[in-house]
C-alpha atoms as a PDB file:
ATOM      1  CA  UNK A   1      67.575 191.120 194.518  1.00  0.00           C
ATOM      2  CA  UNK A   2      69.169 187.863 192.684  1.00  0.00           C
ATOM      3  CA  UNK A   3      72.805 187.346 192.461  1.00  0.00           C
ATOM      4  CA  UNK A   4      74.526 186.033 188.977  1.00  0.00           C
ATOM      5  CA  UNK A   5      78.003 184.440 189.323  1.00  0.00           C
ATOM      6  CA  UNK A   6      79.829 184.911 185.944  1.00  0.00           C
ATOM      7  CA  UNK A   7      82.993 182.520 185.217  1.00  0.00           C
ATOM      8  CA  UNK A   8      85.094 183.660 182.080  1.00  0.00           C
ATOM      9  CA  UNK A   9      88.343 183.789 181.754  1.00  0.00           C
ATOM     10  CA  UNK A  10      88.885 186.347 179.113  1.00  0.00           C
ATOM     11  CA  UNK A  11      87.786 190.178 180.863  1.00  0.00           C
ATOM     12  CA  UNK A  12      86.713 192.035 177.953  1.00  0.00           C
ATOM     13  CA  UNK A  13      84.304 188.954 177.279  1.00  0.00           C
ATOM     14  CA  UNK A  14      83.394 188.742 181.003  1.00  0.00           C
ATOM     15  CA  UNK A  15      82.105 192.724 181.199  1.00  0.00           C
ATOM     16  CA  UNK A  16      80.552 192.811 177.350  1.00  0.00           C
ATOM     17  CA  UNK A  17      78.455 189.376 178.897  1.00  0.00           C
ATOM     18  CA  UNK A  18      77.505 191.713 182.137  1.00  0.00           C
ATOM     19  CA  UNK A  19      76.725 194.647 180.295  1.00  0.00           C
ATOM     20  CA  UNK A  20      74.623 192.593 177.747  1.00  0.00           C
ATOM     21  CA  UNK A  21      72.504 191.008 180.916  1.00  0.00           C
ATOM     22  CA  UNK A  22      72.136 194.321 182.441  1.00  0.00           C
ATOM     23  CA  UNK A  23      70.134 195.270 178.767  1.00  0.00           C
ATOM     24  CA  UNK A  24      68.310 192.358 178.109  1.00  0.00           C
ATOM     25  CA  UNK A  25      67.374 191.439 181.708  1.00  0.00           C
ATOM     26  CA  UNK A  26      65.944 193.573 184.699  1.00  0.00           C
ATOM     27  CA  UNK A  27      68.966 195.587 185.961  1.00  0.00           C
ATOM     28  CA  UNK A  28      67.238 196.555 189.040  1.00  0.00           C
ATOM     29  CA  UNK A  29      66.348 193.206 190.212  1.00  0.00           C
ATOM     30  CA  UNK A  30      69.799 191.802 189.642  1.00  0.00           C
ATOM     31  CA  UNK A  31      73.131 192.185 191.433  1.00  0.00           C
ATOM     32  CA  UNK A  32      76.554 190.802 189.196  1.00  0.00           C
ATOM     33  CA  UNK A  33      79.650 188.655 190.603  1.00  0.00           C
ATOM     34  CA  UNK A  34      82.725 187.756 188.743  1.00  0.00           C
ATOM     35  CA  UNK A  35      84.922 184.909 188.479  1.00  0.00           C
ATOM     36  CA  UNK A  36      88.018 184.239 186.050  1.00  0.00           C
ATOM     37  CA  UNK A  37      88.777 181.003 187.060  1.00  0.00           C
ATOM     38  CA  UNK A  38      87.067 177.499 187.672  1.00  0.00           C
ATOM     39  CA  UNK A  39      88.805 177.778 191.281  1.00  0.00           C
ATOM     40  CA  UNK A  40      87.289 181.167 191.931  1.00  0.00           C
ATOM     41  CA  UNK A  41      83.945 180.433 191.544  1.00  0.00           C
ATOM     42  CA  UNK A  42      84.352 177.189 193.352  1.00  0.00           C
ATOM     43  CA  UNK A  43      85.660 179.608 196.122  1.00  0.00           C
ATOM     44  CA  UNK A  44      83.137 182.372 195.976  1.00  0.00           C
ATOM     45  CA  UNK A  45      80.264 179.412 195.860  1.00  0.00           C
ATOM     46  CA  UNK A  46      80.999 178.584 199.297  1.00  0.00           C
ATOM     47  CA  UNK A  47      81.405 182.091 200.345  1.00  0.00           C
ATOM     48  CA  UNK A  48      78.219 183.638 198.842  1.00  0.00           C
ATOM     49  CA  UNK A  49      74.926 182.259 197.850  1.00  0.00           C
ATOM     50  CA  UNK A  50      74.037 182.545 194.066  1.00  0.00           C
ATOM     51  CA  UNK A  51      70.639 182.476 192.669  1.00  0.00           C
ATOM     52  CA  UNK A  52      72.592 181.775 189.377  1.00  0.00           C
ATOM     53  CA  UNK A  53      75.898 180.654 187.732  1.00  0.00           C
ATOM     54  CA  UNK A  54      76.449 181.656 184.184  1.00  0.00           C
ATOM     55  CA  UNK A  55      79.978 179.303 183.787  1.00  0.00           C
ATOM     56  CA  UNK A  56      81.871 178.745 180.444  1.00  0.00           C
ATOM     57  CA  UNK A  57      82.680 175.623 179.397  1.00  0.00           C
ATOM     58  CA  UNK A  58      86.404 176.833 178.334  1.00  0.00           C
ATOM     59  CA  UNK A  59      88.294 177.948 181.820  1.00  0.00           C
ATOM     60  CA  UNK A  60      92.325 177.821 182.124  1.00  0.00           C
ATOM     61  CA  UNK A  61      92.821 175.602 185.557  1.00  0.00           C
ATOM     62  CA  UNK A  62      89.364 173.511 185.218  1.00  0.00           C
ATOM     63  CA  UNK A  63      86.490 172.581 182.518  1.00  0.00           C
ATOM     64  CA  UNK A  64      83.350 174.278 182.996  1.00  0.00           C
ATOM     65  CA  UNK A  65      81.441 170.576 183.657  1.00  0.00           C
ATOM     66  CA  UNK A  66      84.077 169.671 186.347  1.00  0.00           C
ATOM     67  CA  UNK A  67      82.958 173.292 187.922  1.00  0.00           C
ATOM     68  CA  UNK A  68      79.360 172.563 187.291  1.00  0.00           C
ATOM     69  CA  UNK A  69      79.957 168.959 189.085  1.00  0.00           C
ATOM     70  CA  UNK A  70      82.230 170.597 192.319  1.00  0.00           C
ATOM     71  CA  UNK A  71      79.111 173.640 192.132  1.00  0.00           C
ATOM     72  CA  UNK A  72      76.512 170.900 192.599  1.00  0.00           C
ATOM     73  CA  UNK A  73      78.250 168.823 194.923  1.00  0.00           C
ATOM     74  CA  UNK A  74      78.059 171.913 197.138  1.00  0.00           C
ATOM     75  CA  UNK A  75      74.518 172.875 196.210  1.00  0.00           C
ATOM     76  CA  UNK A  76      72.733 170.452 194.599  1.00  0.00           C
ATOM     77  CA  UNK A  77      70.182 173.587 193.461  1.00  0.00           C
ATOM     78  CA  UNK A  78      71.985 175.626 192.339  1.00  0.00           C
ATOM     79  CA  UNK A  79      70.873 176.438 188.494  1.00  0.00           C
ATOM     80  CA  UNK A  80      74.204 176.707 186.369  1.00  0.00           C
ATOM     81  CA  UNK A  81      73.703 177.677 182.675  1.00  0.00           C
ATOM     82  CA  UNK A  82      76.939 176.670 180.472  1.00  0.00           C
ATOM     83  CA  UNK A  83      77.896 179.062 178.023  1.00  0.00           C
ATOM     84  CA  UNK A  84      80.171 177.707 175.514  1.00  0.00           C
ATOM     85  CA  UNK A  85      81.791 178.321 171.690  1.00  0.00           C
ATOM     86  CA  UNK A  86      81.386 174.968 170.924  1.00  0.00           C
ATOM     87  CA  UNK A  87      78.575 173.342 168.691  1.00  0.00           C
ATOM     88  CA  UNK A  88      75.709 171.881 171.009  1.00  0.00           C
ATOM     89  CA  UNK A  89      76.300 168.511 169.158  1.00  0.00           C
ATOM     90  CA  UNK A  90      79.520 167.985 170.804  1.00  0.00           C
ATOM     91  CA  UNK A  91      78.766 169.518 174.270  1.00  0.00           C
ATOM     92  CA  UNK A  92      75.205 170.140 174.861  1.00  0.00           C
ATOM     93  CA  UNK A  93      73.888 166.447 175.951  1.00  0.00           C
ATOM     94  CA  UNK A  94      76.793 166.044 178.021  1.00  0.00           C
ATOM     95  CA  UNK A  95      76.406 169.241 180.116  1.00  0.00           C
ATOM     96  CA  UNK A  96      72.470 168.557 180.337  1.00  0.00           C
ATOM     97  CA  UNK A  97      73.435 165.016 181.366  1.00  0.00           C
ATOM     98  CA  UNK A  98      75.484 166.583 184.125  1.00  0.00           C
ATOM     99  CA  UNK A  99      72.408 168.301 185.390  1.00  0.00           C
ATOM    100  CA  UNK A 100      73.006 172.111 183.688  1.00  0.00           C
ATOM    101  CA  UNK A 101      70.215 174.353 183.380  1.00  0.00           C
ATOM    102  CA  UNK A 102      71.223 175.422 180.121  1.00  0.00           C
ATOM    103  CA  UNK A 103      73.300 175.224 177.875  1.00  0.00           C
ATOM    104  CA  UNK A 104      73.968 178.309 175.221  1.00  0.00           C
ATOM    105  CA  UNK A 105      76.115 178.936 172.457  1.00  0.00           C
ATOM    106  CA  UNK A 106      78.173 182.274 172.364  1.00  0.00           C
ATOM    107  CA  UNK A 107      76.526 183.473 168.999  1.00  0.00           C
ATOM    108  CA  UNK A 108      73.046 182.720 170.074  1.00  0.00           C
ATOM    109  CA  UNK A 109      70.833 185.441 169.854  1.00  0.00           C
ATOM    110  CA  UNK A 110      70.087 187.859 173.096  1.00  0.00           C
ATOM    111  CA  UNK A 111      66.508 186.839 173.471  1.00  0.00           C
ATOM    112  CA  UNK A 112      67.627 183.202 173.832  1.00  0.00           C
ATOM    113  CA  UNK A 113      70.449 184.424 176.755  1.00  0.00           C
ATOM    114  CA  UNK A 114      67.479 185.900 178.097  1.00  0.00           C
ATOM    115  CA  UNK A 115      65.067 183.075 178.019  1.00  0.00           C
ATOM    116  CA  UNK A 116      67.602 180.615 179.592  1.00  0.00           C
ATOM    117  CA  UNK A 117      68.522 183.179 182.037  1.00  0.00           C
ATOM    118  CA  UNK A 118      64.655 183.656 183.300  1.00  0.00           C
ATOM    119  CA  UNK A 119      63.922 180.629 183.207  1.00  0.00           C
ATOM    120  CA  UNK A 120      67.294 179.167 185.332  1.00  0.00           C
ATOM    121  CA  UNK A 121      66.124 182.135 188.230  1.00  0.00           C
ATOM    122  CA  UNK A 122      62.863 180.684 188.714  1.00  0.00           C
ATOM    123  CA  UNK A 123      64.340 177.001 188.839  1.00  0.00           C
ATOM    124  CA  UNK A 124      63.920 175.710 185.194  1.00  0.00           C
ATOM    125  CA  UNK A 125      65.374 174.378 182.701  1.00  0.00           C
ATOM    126  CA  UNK A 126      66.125 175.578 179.370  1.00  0.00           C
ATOM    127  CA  UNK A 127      66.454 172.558 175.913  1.00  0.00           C
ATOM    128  CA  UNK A 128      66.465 174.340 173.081  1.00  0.00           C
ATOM    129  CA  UNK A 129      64.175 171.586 169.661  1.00  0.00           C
ATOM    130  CA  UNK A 130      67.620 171.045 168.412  1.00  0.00           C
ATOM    131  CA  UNK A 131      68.997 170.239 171.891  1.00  0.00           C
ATOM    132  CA  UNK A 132      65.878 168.253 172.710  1.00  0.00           C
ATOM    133  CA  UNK A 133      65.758 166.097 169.388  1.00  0.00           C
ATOM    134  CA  UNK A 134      70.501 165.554 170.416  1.00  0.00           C
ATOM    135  CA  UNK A 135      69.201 164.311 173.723  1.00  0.00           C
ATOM    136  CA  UNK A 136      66.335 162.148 172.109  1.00  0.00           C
ATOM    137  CA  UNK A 137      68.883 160.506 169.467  1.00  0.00           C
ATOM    138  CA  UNK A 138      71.410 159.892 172.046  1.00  0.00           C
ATOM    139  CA  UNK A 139      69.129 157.499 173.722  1.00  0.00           C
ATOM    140  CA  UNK A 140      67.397 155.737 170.876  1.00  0.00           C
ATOM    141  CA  UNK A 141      70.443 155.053 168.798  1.00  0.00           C
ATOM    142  CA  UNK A 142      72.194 154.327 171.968  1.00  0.00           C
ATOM    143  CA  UNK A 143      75.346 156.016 170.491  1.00  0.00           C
ATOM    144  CA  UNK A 144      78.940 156.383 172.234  1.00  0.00           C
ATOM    145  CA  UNK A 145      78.006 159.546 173.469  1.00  0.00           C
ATOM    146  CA  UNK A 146      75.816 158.441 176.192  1.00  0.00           C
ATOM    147  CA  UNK A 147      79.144 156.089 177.901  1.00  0.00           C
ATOM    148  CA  UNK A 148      81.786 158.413 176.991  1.00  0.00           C
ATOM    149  CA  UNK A 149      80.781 160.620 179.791  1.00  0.00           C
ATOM    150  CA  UNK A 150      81.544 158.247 182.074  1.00  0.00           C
ATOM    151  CA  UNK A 151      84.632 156.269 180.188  1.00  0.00           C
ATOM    152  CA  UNK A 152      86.407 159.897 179.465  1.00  0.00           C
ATOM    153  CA  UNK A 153      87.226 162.699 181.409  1.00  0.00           C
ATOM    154  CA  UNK A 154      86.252 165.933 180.646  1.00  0.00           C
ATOM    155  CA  UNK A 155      89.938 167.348 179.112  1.00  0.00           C
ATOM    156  CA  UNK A 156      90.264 163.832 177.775  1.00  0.00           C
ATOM    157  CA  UNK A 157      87.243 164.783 175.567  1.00  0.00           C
ATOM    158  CA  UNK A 158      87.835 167.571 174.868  1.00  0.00           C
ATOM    159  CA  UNK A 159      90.912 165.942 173.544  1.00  0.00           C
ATOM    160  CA  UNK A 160      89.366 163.473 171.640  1.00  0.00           C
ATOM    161  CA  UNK A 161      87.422 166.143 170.161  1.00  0.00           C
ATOM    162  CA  UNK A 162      90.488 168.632 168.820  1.00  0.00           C
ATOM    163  CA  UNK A 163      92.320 165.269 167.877  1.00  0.00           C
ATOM    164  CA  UNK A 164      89.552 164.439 165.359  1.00  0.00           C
ATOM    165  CA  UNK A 165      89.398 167.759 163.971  1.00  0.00           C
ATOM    166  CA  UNK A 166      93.074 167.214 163.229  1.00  0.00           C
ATOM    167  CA  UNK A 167      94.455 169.907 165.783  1.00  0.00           C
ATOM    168  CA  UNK A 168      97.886 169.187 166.649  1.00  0.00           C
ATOM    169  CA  UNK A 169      98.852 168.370 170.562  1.00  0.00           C
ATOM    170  CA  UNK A 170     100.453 171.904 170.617  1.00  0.00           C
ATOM    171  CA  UNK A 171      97.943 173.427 169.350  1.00  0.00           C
ATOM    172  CA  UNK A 172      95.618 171.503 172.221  1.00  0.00           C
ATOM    173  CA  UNK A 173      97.805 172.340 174.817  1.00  0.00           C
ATOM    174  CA  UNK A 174      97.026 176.031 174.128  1.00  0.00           C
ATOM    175  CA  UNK A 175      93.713 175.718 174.191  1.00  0.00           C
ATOM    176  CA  UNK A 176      93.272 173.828 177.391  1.00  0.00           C
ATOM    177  CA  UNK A 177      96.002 176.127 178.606  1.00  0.00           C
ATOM    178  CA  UNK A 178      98.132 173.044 179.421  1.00  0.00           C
ATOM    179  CA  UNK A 179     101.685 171.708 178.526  1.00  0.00           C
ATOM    180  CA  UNK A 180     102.261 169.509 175.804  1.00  0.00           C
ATOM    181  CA  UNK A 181     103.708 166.982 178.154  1.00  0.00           C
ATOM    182  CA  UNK A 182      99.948 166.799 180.172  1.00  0.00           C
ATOM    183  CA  UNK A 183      97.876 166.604 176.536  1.00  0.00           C
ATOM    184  CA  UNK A 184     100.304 164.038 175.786  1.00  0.00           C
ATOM    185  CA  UNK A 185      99.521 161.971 179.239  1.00  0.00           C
ATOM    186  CA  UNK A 186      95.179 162.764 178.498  1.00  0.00           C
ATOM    187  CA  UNK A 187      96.073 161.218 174.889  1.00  0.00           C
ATOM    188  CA  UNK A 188      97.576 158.097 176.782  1.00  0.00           C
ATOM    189  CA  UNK A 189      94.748 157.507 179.062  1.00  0.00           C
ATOM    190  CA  UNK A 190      92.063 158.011 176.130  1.00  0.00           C
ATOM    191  CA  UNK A 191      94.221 155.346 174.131  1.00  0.00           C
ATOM    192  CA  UNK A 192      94.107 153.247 177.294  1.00  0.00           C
ATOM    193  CA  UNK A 193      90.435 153.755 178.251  1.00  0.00           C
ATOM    194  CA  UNK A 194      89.118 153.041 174.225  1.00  0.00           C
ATOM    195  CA  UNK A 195      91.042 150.502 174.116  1.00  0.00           C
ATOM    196  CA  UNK A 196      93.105 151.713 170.910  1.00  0.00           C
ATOM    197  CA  UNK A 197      96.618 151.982 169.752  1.00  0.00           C
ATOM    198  CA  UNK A 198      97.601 155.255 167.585  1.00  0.00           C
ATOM    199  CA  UNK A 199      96.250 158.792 167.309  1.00  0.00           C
ATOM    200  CA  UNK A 200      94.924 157.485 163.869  1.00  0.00           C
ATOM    201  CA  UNK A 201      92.471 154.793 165.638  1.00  0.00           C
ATOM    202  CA  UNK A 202      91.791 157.813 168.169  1.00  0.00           C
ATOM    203  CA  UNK A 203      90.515 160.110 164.903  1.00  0.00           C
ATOM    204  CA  UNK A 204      88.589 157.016 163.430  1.00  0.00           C
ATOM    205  CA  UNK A 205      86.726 156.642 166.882  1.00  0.00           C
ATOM    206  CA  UNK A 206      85.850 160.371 167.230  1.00  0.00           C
ATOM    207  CA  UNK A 207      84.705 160.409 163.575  1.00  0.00           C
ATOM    208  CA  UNK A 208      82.723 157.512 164.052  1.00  0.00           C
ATOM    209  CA  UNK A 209      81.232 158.685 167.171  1.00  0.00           C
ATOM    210  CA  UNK A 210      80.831 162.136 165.439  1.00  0.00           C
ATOM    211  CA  UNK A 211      83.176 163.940 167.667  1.00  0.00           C
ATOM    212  CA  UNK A 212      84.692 166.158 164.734  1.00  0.00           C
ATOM    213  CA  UNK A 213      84.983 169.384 166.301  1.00  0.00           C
ATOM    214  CA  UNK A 214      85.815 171.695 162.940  1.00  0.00           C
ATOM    215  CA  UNK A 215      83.944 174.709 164.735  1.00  0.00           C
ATOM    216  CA  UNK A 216      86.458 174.657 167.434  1.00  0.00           C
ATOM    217  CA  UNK A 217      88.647 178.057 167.849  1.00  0.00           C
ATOM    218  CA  UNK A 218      92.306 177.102 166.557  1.00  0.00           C
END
C-alpha cells in the first residue's frame, strides 16, 4: 500500500483531484492523505511517511516550492510532484531546479497525471519535450531565469510575475492571500534586490526576462 499526501487549499478541488487518482490510478494499491495548507503538510510529513506528495504551487500561508524545499529538507527522497495553474514557462524550470519530480499543469490531460504519478512512486522523474527543451534554453542562453531563483524569493516572484502582467497590488494581495501592506514590502525588496527604481522598471525587467504571466487567474 503507498500513501499520497495531497496539499490544496480549495476542498472541492482537493476531493475532484482524489477521486480523479482513484480512476486513473490503482485504487487498491493506494491509500489518500489531505492537506489544506503548506503548514499541514509540513506537519503531517514529520508525522507520517509518504511514498508521494502531490503539492500545489498556489497555498494561502506558504508557496508550494518553499513546501517542496521544508519537505526535502526533512526527506531528501521524498518525490513531490507540483501541480500548478500556471504556464510551465514561468514555473516549471524553477520547481525542477528545486529538485520536484514533476511538475503538471491543472488542464493537462489524465493520462499525463497518471504518468507523472507512476513514475514519482517508483522514484522518477517526470520532464515533459516542452519542459525538457525550457530547461535546455535556460542554460544555453544563460537567461535571468536561471539567477532569479536565487536573487528572488518565491512570493517575490510570483510578484514580479502578476506585476508584469499588469495586476494591480490588490489584486496580488488576493491571490497570495496577503495584505496589501506585505505585497507592498515583497515589491520593495524586488526593487532592492534588481537593483531598480519604479514598478515601471519592475514590468520592463519581467518582460524582458519573459516573466509576463497573462495566464494567471485574476
Amino acid at each position: 500500500m503507498k500513501t499520497i499526501l495531497v496539499v490544496e487549499d480549495h476542498v472541492i478541488v482537493r476531493q475532484g483531484l482524489i477521486r480523479t487518482l482513484r480512476d486513473i490510478l490503482d485504487e487498491k494499491t493506494l491509500e489518500f492523505h489531505e492537506a489544506s495548507t503548506g503548514q499541514e503538510a509540513i506537519r503531517m510529513a514529520h508525522s507520517c511517511v509518504y511514498d508521494m506528495v502531490l503539492l500545489d504551487i498556489s497555498l494561502p500561508d506558504l508557496s508550494g516550492l518553499s513546501v517542496l524545499k521544508l519537505l526535502h529538507q526533512h526527506n531528501p527522497k521524498l518525490p513531490v510532484v507540483i501541480l500548478s495553474t500556471h504556464p510551465e514557462e514561468q514555473y516549471a524550470v524553477r520547481s525542477l531546479r528545486k529538485g520536484a519530480a514533476g511538475y503538471v499543469n491543472k488542464g493537462s490531460d489524465s493520462v499525463v497525471l497518471k504518468e507523472v504519478i507512476e513514475r514519482a512512486l517508483i522514484g522518477k522523474r517526470y520532464v515533459s519535450q516542452s519542459q525538457s527543451d525550457l530547461l535546455v534554453e535556460a542554460v544555453c542562453d544563460n537567461r535571468e531565469c536561471m539567477p532569479l531563483p536565487e536573487i528572488l524569493s518565491d512570493r517575490e516572484y510570483q510578484s514580479v510575475c502578476m506585476l508584469t502582467a499588469g495586476i494591480p497590488l490588490t489584486q496580488i494581495a488576493k491571490n497570495l492571500s496577503l495584505s496589501v501592506k506585505t505585497v507592498s514590502t515583497y515589491r520593495s525588496r524586488i526593487l532592492e534586490k534588481l537593483q531598480l527604481k519604479t514598478t515601471a522598471d519592475i514590468i520592463s525587467f519581467g518582460i524582458h526576462h519573459g516573466l509576463t504571466e497573462k495566464k494567471f487567474p485574476t
